[in-house]
Structure formats: C-alpha cells, structure tokens
C-alpha atoms as a PDB file:
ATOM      1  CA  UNK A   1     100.417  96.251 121.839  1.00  0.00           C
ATOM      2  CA  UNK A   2      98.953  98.887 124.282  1.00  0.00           C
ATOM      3  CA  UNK A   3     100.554 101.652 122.654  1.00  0.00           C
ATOM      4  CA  UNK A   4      98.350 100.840 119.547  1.00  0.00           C
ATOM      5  CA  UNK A   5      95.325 102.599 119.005  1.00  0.00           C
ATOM      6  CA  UNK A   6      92.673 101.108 116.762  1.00  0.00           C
ATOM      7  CA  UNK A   7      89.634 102.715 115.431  1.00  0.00           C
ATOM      8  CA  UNK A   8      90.250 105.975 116.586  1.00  0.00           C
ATOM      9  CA  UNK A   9      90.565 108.824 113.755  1.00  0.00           C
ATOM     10  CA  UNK A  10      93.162 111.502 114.569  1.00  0.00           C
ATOM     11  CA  UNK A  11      91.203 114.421 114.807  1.00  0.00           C
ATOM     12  CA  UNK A  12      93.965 117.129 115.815  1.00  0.00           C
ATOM     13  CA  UNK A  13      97.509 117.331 115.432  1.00  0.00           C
ATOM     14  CA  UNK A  14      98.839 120.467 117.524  1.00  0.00           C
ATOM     15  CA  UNK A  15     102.844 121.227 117.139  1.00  0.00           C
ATOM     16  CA  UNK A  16     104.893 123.538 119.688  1.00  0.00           C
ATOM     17  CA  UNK A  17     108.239 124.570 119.745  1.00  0.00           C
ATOM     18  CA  UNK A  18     108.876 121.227 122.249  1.00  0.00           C
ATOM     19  CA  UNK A  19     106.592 118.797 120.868  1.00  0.00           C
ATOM     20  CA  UNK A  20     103.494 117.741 119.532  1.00  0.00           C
ATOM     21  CA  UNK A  21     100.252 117.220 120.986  1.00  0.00           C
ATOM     22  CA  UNK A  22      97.893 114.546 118.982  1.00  0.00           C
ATOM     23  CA  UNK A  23      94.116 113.740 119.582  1.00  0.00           C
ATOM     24  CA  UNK A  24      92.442 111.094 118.740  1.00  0.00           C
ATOM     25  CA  UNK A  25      89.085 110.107 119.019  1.00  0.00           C
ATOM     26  CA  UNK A  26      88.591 107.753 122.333  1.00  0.00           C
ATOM     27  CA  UNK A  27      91.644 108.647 123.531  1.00  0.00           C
ATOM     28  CA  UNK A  28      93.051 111.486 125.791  1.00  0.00           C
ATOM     29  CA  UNK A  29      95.642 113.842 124.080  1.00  0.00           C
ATOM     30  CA  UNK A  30      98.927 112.425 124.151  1.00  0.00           C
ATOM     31  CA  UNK A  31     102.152 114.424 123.793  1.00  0.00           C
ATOM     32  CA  UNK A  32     105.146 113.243 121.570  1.00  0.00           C
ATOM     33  CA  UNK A  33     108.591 114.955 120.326  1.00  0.00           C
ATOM     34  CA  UNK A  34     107.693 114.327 116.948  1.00  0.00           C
ATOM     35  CA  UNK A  35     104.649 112.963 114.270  1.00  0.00           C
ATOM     36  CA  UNK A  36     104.804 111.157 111.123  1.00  0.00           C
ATOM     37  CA  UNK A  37     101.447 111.384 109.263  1.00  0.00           C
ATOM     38  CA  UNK A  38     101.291 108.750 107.000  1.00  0.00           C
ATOM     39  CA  UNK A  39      97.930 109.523 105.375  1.00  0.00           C
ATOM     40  CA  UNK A  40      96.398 111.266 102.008  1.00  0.00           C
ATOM     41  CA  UNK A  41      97.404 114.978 101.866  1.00  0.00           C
ATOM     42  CA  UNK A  42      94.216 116.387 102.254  1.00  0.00           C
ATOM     43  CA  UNK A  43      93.854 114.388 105.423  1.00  0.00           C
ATOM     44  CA  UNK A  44      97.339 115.358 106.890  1.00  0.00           C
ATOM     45  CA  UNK A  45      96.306 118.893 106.380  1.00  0.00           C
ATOM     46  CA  UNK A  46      92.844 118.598 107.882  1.00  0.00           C
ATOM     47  CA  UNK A  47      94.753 116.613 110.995  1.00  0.00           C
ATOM     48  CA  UNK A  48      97.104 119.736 111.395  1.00  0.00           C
ATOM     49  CA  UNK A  49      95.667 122.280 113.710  1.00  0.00           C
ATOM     50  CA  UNK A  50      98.275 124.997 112.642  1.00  0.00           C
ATOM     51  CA  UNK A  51      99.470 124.458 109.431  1.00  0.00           C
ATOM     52  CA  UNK A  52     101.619 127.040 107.554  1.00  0.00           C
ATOM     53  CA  UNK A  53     101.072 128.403 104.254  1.00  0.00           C
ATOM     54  CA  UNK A  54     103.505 126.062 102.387  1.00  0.00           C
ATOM     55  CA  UNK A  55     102.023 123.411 104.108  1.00  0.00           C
ATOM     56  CA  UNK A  56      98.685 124.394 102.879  1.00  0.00           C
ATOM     57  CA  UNK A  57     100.188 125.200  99.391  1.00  0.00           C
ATOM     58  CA  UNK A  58     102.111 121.690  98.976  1.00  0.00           C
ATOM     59  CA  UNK A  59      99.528 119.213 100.844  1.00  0.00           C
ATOM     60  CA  UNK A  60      96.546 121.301  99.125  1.00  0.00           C
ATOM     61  CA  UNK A  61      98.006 120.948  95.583  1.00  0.00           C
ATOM     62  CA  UNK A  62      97.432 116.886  95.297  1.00  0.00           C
ATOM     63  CA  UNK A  63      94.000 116.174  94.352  1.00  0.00           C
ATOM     64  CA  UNK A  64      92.333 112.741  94.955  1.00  0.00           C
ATOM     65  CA  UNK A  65      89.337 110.873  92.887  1.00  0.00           C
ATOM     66  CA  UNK A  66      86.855 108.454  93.977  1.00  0.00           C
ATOM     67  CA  UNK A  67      87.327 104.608  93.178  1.00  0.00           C
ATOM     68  CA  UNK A  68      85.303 102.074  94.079  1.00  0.00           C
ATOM     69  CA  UNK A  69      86.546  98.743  94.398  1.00  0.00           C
ATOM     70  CA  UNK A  70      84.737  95.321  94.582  1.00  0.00           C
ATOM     71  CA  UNK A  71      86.060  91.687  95.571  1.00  0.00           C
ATOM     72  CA  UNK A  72      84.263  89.073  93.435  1.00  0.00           C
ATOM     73  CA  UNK A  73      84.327  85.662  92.003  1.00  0.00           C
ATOM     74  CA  UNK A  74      82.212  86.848  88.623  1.00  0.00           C
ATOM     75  CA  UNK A  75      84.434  85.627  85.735  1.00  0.00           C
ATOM     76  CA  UNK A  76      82.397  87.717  83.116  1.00  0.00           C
ATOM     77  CA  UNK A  77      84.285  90.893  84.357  1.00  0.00           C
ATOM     78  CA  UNK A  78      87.460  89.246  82.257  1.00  0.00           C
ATOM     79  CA  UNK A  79      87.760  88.900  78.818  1.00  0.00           C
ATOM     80  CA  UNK A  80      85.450  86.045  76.740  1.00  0.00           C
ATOM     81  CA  UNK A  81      89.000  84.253  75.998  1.00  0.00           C
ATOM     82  CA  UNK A  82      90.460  82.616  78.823  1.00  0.00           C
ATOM     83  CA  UNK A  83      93.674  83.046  76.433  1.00  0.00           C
ATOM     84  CA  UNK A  84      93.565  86.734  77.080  1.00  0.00           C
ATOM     85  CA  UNK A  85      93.219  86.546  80.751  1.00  0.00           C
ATOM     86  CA  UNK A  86      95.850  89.075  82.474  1.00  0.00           C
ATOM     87  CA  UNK A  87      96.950  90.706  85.632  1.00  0.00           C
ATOM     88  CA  UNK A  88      95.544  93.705  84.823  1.00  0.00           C
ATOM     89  CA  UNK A  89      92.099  94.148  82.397  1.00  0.00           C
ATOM     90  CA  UNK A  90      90.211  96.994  80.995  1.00  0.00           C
ATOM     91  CA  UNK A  91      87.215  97.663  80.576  1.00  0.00           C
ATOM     92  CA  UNK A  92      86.661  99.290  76.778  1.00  0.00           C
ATOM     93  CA  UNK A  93      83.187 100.769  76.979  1.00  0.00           C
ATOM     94  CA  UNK A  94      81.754 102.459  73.772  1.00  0.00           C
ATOM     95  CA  UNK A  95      81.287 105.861  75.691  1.00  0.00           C
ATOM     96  CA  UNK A  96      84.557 107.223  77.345  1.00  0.00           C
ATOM     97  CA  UNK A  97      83.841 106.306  81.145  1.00  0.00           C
ATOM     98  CA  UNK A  98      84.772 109.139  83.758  1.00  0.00           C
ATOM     99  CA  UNK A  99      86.859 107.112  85.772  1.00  0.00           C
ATOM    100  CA  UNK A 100      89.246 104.204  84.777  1.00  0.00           C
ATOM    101  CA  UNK A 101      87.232 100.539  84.545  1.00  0.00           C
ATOM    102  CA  UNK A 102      89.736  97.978  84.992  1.00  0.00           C
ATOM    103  CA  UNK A 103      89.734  94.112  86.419  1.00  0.00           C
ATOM    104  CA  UNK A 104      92.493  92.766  88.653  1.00  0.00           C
ATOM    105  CA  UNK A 105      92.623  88.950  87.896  1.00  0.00           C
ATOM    106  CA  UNK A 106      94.143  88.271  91.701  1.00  0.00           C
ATOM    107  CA  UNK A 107      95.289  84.818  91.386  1.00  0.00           C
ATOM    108  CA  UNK A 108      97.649  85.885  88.524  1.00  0.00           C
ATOM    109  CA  UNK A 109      98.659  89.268  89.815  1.00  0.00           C
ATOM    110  CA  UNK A 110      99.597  87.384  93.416  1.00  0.00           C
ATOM    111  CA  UNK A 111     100.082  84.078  92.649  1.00  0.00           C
ATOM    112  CA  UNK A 112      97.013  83.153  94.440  1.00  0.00           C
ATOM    113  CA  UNK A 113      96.717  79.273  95.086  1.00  0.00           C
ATOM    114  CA  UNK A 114      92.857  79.267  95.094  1.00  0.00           C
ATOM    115  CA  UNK A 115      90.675  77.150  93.377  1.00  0.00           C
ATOM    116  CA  UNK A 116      88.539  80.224  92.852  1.00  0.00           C
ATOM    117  CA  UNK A 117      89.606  82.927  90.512  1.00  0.00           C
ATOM    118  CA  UNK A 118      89.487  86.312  92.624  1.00  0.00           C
ATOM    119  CA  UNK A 119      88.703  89.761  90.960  1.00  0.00           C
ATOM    120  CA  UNK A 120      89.129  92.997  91.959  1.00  0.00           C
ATOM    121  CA  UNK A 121      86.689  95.437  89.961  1.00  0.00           C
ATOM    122  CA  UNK A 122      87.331  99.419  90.008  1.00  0.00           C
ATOM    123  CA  UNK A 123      84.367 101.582  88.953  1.00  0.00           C
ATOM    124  CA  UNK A 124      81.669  99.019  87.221  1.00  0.00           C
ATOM    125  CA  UNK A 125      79.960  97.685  90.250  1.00  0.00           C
ATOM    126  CA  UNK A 126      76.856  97.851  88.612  1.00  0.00           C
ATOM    127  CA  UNK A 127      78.030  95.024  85.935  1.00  0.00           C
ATOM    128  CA  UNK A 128      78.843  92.868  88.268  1.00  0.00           C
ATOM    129  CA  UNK A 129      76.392  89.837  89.954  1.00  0.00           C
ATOM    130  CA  UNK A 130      75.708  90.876  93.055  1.00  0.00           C
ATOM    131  CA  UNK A 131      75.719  87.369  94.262  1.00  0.00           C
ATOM    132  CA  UNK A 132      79.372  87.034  93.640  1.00  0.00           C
ATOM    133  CA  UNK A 133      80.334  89.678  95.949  1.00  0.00           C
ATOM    134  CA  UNK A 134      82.670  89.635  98.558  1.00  0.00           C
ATOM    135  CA  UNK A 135      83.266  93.012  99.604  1.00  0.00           C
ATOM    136  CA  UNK A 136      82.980  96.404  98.454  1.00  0.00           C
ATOM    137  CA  UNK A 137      85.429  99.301  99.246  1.00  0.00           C
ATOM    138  CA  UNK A 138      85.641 102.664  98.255  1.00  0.00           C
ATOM    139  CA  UNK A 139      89.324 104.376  97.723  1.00  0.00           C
ATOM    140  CA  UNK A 140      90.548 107.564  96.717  1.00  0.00           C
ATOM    141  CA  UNK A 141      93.614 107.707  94.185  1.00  0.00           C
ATOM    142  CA  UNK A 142      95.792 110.588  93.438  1.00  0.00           C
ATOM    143  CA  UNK A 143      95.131 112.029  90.684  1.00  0.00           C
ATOM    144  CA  UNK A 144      98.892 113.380  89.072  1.00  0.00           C
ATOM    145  CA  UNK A 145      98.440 117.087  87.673  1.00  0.00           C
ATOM    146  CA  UNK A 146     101.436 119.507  87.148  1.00  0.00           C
ATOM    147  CA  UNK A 147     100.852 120.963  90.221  1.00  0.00           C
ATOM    148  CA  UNK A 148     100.733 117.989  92.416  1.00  0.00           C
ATOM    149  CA  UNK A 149     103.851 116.651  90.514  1.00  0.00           C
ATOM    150  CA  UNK A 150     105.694 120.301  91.679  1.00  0.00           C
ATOM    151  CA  UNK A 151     104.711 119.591  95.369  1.00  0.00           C
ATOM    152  CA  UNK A 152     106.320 116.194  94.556  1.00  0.00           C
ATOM    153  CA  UNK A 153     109.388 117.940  94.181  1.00  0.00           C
ATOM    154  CA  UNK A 154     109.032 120.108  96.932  1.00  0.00           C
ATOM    155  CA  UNK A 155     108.661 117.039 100.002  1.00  0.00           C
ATOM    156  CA  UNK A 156     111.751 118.358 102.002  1.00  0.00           C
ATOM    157  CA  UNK A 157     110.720 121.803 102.316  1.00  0.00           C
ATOM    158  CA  UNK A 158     107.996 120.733 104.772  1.00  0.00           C
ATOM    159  CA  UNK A 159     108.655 116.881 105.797  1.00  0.00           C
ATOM    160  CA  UNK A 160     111.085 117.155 108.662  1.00  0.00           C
ATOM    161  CA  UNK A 161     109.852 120.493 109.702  1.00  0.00           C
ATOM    162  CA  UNK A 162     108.393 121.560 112.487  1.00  0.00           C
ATOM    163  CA  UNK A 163     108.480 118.337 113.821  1.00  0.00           C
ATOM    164  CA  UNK A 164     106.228 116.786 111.435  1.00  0.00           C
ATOM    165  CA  UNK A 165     106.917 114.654 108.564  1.00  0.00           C
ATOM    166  CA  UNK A 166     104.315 113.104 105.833  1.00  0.00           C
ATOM    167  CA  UNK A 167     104.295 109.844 104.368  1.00  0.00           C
ATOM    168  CA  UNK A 168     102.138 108.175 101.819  1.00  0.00           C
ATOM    169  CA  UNK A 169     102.488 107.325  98.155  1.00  0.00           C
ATOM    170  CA  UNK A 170     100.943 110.532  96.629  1.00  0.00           C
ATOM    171  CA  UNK A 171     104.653 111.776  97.119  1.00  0.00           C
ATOM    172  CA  UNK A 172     105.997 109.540  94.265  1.00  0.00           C
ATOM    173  CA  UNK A 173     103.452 107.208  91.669  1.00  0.00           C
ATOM    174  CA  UNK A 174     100.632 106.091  93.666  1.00  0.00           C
ATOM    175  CA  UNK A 175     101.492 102.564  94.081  1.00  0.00           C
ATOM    176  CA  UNK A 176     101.679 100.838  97.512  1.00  0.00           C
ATOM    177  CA  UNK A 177     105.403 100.382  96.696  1.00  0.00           C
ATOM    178  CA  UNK A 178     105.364 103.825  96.557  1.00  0.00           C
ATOM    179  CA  UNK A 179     103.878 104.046 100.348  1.00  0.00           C
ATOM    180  CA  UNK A 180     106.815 101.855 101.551  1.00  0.00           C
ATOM    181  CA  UNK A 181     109.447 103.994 100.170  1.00  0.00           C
ATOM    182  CA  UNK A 182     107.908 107.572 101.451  1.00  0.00           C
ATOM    183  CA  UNK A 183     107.328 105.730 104.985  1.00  0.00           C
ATOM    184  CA  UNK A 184     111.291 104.760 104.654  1.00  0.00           C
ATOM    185  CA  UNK A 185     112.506 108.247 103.979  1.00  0.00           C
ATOM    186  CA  UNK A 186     110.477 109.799 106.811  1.00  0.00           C
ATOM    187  CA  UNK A 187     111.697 106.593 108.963  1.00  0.00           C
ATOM    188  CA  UNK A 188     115.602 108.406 107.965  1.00  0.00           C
ATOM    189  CA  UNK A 189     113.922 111.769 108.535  1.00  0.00           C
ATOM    190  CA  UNK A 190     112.933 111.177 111.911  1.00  0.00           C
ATOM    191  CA  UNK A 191     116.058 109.148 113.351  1.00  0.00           C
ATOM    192  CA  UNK A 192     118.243 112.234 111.638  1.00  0.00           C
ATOM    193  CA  UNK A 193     116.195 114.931 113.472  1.00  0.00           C
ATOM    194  CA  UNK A 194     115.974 113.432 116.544  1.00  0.00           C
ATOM    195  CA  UNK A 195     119.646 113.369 116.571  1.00  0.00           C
ATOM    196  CA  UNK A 196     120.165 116.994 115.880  1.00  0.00           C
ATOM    197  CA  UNK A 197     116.989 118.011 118.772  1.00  0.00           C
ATOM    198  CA  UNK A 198     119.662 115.885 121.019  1.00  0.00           C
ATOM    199  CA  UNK A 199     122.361 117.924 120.415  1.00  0.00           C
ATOM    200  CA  UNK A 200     120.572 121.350 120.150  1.00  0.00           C
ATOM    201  CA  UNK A 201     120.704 122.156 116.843  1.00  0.00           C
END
C-alpha cells in the first residue's frame, strides 16, 4: 500500500535509453525500467516530456468531448410508461441536441437491489430537480473519427516502445470493457519486453 500514490497528477514522464523517470505532484521523481500510461491520449501525450512525432501523430489524432454526468433519484428523466423503462433511455428533444441526452436506469442496467431507482443523466442537468441529486461528474468520451479509428490500428507501432506503453479504452470502442482489455494487452506487452531487456535484445 505504500507504493500507491493517491491524489497526485503525473506531471512528467521522462524516458532514457535505461529507464524512465516519472513525476508526480507531492512526490519526488522516481525512476522505473518501464511505464504504462493508462490514461486519455491527450493526457498520455501531455505526461510525456519527449514524445516522438508518431507519438504525437497517433495519441494527437483521438479527439475527446465533454459529458456531464449526474447521479439522481428523479424518475421524470425516464419515460411516462413505467412499461417502457430500459437500461439505456434517450432523450428525443425537438431541436437536435449537440451532445447525446441519454438516461441510465441503474437498477436495471446492474441489477441494483435498491429500493430507490438510481439514474445516471448525460448532458440535461438542467432538467433535472436539483433536490434529487447525488453527484455530478463531468467526463470526456472519445469521440470515433476516421482518423482516430487509423491510430486504432496503429497501437503497436508506439505501445511497447521506448519503454512506454498506453492503455485506455479510446484504443478499441470506448466502453470500460474496452479499458480492461487495452490494460491486458499492455499487461502482455510489458512482461514480453521485460523479458527481451533481460536478455539484451
């Protein structure tokens, strides 16, 4: 549990041909043989202190939009029939929103045993009471253009280089599921590079 660090941003990620150096704020610089940067892309790249230009070409090419999501018990954010009542619901509003308006109906979605029904509301704050909520946090989602979906395609060419590999669901659909698997192949990426630094190749 010491080796943890909590609330402390990573504000510089400096690679050398024998390892990397990583600061964080609160914390002296510590030194490591390798770094896996499980974070958005345009964070990994602002973390990098050196980053090459296909770094900066494939990290730089995923874009991101605002999303701001609210935990709340206000039951008019699903539709008037309790019949119609899903995981997911959107929001049909009679001018095209700019960002998607949906409802997450919890207790369905995760097989919530709660007396209360749970929501989680992207991007209509405004519609909902105030006095039902809970918490308010704001994300950022990739957004999937042709050019992020060819730096998809190009992940090897810069995870497992240089002794740094990225992690994070923006390499595949967005989805936390998504985040598990990326986290899994940089987990192989690691071990397998390690093993060739061992042996001097």
């Amino acid at each position: 549990a010491d080796r943890i660090r909590t609330s402390a941003p990573v504000r510089a990620v400096t690679r050398d041909a024998e390892g990397v150096d990583v600061q964080a704020d609160g914390c002296e610089t510590e030194r490591f043989d390798e770094v896996v940067i499980a974070a958005h892309s345009d964070q990994a790249l602002a973390m990098l202190t050196d980053p090459s230009d296909l770094e900066r070409e494939l990290l730089g090419a995923v874009s991101y939009q605002p999303n701001e999501a609210v935990l709340h018990t206000d039951e008019r954010m699903l539709p008037r029939r309790r019949a119609a009542w899903a995981s997911w619901n959107y929001h049909l509003a009679p001018e095209p929103p700019t960002c998607t308006q949906l409802t997450y109906w919890m207790n369905n979605l995760q097989s919530l045993h709660s007396p209360t029904n749970l929501l989680v509301t992207l991007n209509r704050t405004e519609a909902i009471d105030p006095g039902k909520i809970i918490r308010t946090i704001p994300y950022a989602h990739p957004v999937f253009t042709p050019e992020g979906m060819a730096a998809q395609a190009r992940h090897g060419e810069i995870s497992g280089m240089d002794r740094t590999h990225f992690c994070g669901a923006y390499w595949r659909w967005g989805f936390h599921e998504d985040g598990v698997v990326s986290a899994l192949n940089a987990i192989q990426r690691v071990g397998s590079s390690a093993a060739r630094q061992a042996v001097g190749v």
